[in-house]
C-alpha atoms as a PDB file:
ATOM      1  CA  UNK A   1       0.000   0.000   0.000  1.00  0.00           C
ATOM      2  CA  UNK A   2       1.676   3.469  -0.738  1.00  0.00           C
ATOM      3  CA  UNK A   3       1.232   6.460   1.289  1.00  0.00           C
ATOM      4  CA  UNK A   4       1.054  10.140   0.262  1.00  0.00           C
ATOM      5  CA  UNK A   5       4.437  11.667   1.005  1.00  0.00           C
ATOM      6  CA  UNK A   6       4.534  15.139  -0.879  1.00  0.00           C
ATOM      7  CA  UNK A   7       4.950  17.294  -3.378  1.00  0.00           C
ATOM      8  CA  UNK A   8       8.446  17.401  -4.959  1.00  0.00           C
ATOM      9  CA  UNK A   9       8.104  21.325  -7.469  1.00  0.00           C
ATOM     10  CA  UNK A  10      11.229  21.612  -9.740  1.00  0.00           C
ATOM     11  CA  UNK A  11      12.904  24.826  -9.702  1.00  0.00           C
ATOM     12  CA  UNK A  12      15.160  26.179 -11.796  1.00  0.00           C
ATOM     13  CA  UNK A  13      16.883  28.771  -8.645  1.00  0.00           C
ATOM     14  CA  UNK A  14      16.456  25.996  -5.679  1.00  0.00           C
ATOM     15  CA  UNK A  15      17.488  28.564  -3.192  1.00  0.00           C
ATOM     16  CA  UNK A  16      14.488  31.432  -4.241  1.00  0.00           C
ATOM     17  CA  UNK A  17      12.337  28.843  -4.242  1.00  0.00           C
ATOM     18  CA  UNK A  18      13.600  27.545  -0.575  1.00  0.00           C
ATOM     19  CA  UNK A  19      13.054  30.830   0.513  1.00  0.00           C
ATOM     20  CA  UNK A  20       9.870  31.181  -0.804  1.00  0.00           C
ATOM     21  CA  UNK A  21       8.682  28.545   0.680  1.00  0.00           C
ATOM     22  CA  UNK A  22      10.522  28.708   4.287  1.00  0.00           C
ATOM     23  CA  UNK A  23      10.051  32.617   4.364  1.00  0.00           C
ATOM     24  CA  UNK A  24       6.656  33.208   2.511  1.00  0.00           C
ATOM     25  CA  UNK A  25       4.692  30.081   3.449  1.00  0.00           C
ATOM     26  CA  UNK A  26       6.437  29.849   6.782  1.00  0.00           C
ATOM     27  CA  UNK A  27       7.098  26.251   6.341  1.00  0.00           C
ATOM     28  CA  UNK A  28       9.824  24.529   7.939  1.00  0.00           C
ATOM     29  CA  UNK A  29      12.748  23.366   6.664  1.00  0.00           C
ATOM     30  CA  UNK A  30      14.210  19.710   7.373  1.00  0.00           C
ATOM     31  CA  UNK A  31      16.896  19.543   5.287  1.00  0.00           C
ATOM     32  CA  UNK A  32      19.067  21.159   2.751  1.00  0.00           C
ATOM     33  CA  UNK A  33      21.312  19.801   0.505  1.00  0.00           C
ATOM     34  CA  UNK A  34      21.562  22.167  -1.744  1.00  0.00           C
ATOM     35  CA  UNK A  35      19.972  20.694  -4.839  1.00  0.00           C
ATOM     36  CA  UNK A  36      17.319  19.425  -2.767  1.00  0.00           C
ATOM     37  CA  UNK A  37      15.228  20.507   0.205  1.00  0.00           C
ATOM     38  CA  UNK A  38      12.905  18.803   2.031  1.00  0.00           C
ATOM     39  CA  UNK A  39      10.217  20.687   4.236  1.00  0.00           C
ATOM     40  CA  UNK A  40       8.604  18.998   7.369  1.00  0.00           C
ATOM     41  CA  UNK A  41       5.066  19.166   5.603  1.00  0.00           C
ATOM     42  CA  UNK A  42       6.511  16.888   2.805  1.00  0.00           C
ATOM     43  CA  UNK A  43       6.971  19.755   0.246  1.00  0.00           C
ATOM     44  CA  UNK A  44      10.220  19.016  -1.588  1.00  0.00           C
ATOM     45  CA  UNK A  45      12.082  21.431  -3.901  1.00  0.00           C
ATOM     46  CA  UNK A  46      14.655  20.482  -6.424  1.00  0.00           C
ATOM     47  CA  UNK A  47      16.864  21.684  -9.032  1.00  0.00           C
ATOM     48  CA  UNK A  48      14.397  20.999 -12.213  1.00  0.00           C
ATOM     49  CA  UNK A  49      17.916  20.127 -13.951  1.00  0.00           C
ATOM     50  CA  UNK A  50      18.993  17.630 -11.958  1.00  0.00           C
ATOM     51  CA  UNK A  51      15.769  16.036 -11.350  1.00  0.00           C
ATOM     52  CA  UNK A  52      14.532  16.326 -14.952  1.00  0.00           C
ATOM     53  CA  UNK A  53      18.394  14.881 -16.039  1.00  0.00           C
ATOM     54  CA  UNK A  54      18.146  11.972 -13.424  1.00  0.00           C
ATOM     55  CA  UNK A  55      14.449  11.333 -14.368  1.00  0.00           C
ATOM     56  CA  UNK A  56      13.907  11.859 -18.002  1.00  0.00           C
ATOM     57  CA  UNK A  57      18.415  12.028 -19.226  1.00  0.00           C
ATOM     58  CA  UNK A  58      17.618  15.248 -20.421  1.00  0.00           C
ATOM     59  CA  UNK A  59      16.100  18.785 -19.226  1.00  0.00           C
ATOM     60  CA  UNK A  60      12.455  19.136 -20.186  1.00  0.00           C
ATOM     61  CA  UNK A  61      10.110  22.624 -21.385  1.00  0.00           C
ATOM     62  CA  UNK A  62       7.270  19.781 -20.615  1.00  0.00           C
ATOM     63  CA  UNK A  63       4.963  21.768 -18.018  1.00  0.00           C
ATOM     64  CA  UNK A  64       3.553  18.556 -17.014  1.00  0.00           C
ATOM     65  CA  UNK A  65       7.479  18.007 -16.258  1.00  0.00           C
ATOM     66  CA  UNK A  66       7.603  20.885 -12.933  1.00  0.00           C
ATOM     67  CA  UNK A  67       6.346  18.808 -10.544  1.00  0.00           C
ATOM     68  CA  UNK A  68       6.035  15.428  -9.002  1.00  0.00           C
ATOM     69  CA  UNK A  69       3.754  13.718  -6.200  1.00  0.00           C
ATOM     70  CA  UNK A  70       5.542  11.195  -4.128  1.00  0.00           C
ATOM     71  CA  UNK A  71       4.617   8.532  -2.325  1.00  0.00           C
ATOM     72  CA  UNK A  72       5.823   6.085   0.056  1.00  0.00           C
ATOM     73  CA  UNK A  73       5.477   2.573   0.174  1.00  0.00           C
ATOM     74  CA  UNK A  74       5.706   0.050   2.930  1.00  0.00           C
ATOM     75  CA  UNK A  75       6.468  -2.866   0.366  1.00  0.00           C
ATOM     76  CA  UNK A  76       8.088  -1.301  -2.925  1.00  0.00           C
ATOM     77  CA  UNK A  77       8.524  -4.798  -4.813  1.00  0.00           C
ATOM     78  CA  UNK A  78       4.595  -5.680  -4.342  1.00  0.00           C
ATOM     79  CA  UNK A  79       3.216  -1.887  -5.356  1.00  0.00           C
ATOM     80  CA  UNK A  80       5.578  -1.407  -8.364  1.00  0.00           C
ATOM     81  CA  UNK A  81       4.462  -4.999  -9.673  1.00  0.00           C
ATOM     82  CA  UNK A  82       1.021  -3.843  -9.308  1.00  0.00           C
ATOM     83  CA  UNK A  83       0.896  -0.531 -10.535  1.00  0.00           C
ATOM     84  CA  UNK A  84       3.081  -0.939 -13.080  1.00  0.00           C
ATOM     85  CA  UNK A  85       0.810  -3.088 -14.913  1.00  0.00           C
ATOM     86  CA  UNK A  86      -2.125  -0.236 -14.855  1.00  0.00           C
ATOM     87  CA  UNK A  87       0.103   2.861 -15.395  1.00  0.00           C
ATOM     88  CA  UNK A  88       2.701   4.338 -17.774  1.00  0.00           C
ATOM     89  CA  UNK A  89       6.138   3.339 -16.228  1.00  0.00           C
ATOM     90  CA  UNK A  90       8.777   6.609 -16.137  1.00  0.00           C
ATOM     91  CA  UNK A  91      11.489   5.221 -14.894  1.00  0.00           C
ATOM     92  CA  UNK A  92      10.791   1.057 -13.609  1.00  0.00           C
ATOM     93  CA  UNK A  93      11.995   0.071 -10.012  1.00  0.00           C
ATOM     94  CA  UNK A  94      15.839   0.959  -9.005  1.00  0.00           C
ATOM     95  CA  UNK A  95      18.301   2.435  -6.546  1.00  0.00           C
ATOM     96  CA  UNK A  96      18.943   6.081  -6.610  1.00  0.00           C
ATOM     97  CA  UNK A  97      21.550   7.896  -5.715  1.00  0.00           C
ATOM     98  CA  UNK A  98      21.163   8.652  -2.764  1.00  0.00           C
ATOM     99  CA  UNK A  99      20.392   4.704  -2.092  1.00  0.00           C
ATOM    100  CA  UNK A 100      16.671   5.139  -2.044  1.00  0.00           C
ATOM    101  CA  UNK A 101      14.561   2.254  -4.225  1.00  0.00           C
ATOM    102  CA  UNK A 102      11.782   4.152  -6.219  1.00  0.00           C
ATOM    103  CA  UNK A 103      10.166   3.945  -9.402  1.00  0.00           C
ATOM    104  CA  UNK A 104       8.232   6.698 -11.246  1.00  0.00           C
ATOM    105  CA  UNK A 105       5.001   6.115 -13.405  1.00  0.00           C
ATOM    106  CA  UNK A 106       2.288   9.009 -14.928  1.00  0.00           C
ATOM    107  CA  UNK A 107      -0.848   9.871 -14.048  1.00  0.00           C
ATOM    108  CA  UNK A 108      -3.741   9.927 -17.335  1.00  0.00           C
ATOM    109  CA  UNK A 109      -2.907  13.109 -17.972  1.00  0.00           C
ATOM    110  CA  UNK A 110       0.780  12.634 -17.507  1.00  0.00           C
ATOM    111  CA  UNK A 111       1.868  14.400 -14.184  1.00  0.00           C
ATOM    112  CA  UNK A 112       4.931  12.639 -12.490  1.00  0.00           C
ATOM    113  CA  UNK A 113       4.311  10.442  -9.787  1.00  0.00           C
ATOM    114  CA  UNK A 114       7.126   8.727  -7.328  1.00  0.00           C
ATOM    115  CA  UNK A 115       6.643   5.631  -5.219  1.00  0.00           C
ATOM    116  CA  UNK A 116       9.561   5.376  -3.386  1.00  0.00           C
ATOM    117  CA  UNK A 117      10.330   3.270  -0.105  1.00  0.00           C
ATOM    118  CA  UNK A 118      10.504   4.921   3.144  1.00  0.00           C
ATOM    119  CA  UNK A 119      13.925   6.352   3.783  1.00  0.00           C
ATOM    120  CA  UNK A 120      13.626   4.966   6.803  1.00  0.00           C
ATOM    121  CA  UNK A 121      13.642   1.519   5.064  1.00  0.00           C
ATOM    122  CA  UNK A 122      16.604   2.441   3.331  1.00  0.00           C
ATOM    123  CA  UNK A 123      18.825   3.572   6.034  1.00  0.00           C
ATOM    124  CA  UNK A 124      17.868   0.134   8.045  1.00  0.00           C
ATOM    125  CA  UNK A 125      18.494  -1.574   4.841  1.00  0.00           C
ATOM    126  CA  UNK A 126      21.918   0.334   4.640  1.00  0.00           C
ATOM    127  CA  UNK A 127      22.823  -0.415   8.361  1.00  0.00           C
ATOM    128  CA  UNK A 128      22.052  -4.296   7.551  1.00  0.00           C
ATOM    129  CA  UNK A 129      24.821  -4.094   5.023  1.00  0.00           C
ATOM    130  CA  UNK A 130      27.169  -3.007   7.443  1.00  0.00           C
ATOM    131  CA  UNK A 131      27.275   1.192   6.789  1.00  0.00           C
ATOM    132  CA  UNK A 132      28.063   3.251   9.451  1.00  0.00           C
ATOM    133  CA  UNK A 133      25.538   6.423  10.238  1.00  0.00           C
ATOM    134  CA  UNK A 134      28.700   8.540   8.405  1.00  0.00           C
ATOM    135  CA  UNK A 135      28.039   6.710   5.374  1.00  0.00           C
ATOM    136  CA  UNK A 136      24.651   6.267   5.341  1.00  0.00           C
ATOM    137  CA  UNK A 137      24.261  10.289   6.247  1.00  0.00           C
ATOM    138  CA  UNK A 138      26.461  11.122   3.376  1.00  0.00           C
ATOM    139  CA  UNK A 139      24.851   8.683   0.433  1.00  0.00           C
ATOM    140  CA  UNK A 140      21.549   9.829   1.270  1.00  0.00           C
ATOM    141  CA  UNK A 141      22.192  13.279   1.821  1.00  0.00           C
ATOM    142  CA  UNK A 142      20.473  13.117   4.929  1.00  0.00           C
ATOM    143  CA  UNK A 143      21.863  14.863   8.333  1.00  0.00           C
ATOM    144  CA  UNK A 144      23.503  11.728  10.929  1.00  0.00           C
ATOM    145  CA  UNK A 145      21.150  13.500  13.382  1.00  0.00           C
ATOM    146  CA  UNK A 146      18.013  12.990  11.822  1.00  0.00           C
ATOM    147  CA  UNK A 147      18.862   8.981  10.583  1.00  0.00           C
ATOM    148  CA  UNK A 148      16.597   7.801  13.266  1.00  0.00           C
ATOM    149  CA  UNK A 149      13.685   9.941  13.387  1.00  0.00           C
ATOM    150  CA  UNK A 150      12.803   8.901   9.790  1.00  0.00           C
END
């Protein structure tokens, strides 16, 4: 079963947008890596670049292209081997990155969805492998001190 997670909006100036949405909206920020930041409601900001490059290999003028929903799942095998058979696969279950297993399909009218597991679920399935919190905190980009409030 997935689980609504957020709203990831591609920016081309992350930090305007960050600020925007920190200073305007008064929502607060998690964490920052620079390309990416992630607010405590689940809104998400990224460089439309990089997440356009990583999602489609190239940079997109596709307006259905600016923004993604994202979901979690609590069993990412099952749900992509269901809903891939009723939906337009983007990009088909794989590691990213930053170590997290998603996959990426399209709505009917072809917005961007993720399905990703929980980070949470990654960094226990990094720690079973052997990682240390200083590697897990620096291939997922996420802060040693929040690794087990996720």
């Amino acid at each position: 079963m997935v689980k609504y997670g957020g709203t990831a909006v591609l920016s081309d100036d992350v930090r305007a947008a960050m600020a925007f949405y920190r200073d305007v909206m008064e929502l607060e920020l998690l964490m920052d890596n620079g390309e990416h930041a992630l607010f405590k409601c689940g809104v998400a900001v990224w460089n439309r670049s990089m997440a356009q490059g990583l999602i489609f290999g190239k940079v997109s003028d596709d307006r259905a292209a600016l923004f993604e929903l994202f979901f979690e799942s609590d069993s990412i095998q099952a749900d992509y081997d269901k809903i891939s058979k009723s939906a337009r696969v983007v990009n088909p279950l794989a590691e990213q990155p930053w170590g997290q297993l998603t996959f990426r399909i399209t709505d009917p009218d072809g917005h961007l969805i993720e399905v990703g597991e929980k980070l949470s679920e990654t960094i226990r399935r990094f720690r079973a492998q052997g990682m240390t919190d200083d590697e897990i905190s620096a291939r997922t980009h996420t802060p040693k001190e929040l690794l087990d409030s996720l």
